[in-house]
C-alpha atoms as a PDB file:
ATOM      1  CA  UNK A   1      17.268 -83.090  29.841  1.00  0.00           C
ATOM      2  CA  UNK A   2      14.612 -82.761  32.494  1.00  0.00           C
ATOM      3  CA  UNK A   3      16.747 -79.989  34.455  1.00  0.00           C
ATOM      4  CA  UNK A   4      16.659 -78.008  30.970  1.00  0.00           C
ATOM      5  CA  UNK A   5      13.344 -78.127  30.905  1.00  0.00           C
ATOM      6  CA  UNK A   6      12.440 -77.124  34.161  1.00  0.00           C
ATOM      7  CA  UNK A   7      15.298 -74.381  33.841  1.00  0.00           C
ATOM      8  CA  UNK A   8      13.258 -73.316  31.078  1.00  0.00           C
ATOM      9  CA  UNK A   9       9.698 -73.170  32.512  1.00  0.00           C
ATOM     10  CA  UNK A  10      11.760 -71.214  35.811  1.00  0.00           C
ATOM     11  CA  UNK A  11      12.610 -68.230  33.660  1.00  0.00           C
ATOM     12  CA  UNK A  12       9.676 -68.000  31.296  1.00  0.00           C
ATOM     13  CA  UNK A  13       6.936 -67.431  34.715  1.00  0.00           C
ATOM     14  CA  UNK A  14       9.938 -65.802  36.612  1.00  0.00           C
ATOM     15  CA  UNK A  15       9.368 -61.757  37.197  1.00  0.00           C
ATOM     16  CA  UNK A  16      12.249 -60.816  35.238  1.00  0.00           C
ATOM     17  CA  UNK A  17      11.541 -61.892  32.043  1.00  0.00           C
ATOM     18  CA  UNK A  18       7.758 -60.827  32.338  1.00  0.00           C
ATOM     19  CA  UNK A  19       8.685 -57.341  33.102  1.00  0.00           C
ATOM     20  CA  UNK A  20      10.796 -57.838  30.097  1.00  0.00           C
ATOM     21  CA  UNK A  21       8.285 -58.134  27.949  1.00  0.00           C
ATOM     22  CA  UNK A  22       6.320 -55.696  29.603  1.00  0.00           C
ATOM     23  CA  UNK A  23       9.165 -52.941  29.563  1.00  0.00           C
ATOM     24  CA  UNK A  24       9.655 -53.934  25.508  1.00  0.00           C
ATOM     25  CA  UNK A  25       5.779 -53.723  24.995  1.00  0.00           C
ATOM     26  CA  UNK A  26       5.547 -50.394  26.829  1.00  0.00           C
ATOM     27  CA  UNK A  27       8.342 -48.839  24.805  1.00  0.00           C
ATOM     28  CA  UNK A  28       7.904 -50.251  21.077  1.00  0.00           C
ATOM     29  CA  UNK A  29       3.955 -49.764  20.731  1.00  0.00           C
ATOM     30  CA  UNK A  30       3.681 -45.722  21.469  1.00  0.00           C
ATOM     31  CA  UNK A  31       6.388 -45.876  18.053  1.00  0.00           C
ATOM     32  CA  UNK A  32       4.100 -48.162  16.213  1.00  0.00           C
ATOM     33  CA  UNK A  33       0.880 -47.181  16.671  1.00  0.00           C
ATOM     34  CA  UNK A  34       2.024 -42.996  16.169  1.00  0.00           C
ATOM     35  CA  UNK A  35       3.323 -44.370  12.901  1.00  0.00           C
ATOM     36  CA  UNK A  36       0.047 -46.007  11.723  1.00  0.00           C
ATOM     37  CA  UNK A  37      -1.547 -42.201  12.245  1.00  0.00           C
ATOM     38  CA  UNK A  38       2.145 -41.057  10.171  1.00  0.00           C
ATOM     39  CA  UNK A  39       2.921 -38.955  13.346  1.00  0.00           C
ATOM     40  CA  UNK A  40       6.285 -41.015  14.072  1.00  0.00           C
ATOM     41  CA  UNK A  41       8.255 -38.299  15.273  1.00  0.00           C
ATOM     42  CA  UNK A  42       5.733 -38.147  18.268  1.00  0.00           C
ATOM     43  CA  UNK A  43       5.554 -41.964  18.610  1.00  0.00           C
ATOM     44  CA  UNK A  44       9.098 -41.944  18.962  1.00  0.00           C
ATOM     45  CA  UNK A  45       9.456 -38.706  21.682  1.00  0.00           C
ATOM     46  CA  UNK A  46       6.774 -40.710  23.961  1.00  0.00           C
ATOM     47  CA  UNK A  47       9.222 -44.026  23.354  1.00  0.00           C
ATOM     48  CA  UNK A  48      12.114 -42.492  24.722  1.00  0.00           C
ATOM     49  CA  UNK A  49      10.255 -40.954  27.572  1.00  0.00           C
ATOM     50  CA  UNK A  50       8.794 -44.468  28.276  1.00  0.00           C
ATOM     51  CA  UNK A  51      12.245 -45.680  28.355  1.00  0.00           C
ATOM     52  CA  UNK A  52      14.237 -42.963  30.824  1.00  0.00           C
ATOM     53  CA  UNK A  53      10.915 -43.486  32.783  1.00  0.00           C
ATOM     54  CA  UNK A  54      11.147 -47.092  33.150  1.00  0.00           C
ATOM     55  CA  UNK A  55      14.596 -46.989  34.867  1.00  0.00           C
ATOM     56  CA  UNK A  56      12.747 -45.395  38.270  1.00  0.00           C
ATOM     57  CA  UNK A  57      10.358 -47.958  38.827  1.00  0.00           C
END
């Protein structure tokens, strides 16, 4: 039980699931916050040019 745990706690602080999150954050908020000012079409365009951007860093 204790190894699950500690497997746990490894990948939640490791680098690969925080740039997760950051990669997820930077590509779903430009969408959402374009469609609170109803300009989704534009919220969308900068989404998909956060994502091909995010594959060279």
């Amino acid at each position: 039980m204790t190894n699950y745990i500690k497997a746990y706690k490894s990948y939640i602080n490791s680098q690969y699931f925080s740039e997760g999150i950051r990669m997820t954050a930077g590509i779903l908020i430009p969408a959402f916050a374009m469609s609170l000012f109803d300009m989704l079409p534009a919220g969308i365009i900068v989404s998909l040019g956060a994502g091909t951007v995010r594959n060279s860093d």
